[in-house]
Protein backbone atom coordinates (compact mmCIF):
# COMPACT_ATOMS: atom_id res chain seq x y z
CA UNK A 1 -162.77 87.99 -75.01
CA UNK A 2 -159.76 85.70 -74.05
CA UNK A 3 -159.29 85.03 -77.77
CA UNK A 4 -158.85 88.54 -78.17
CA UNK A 5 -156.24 89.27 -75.02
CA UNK A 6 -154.16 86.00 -76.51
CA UNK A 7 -154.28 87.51 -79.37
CA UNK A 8 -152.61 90.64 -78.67
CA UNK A 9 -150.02 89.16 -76.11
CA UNK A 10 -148.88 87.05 -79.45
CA UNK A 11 -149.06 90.17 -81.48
CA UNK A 12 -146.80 91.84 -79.15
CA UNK A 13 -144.74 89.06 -78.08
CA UNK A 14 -143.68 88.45 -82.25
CA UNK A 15 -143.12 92.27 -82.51
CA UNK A 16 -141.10 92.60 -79.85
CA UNK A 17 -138.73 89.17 -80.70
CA UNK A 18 -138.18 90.91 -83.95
CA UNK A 19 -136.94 94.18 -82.23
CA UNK A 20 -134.81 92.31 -80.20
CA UNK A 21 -133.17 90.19 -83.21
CA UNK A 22 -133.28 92.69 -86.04
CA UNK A 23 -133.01 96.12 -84.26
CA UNK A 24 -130.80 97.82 -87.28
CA UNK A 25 -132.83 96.23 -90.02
CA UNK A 26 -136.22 97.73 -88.22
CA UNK A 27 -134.64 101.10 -88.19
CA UNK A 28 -134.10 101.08 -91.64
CA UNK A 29 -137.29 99.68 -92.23
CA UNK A 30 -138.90 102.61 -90.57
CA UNK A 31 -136.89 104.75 -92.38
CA UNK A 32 -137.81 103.46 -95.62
CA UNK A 33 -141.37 103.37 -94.32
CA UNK A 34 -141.31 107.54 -94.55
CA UNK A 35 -140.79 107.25 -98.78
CA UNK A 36 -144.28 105.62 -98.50
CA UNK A 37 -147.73 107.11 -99.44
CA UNK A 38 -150.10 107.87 -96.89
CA UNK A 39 -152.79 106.01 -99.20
CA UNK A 40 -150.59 103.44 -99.95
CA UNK A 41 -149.86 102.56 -96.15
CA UNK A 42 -153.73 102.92 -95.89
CA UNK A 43 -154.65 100.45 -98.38
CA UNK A 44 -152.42 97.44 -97.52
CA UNK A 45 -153.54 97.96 -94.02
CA UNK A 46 -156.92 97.82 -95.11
CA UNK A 47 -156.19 94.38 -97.36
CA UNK A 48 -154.38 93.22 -93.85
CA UNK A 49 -157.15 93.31 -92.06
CA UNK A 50 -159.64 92.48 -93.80
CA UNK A 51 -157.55 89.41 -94.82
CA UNK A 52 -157.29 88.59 -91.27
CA UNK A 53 -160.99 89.16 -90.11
CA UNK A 54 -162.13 86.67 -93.12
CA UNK A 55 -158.85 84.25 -91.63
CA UNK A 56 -160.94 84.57 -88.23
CA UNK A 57 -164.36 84.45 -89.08
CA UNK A 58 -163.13 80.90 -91.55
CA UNK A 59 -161.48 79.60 -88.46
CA UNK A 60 -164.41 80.35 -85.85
């Protein structure tokens, strides 16, 4: 379970340190996001995380 809180404090920690440096570039990266397929958007999340369950389950 402290894996897991870690974890997300590094998730949000490198989210937000890219807000902070790149805030125009994120904009128009959200922007950009909206010319995107819903099932596109669903299956690279999908490939994500899967990818990074079998990182964790390699590394565990």
């Amino acid at each position: 379970m402290r894996e897991l809180v870690i974890a997300f404090g590094l998730f949000l920690f490198i989210e937000g340190i890219i807000y902070a440096l790149f805030p125009a570039k994120m904009k128009s990266m959200l922007k950009k996001l909206e010319l995107v397929k819903d099932s596109q958007l669903r299956s690279f999340g999908l490939i994500f995380a899967v990818t990074g369950f079998v990182i964790i389950y390699y590394i565990k």
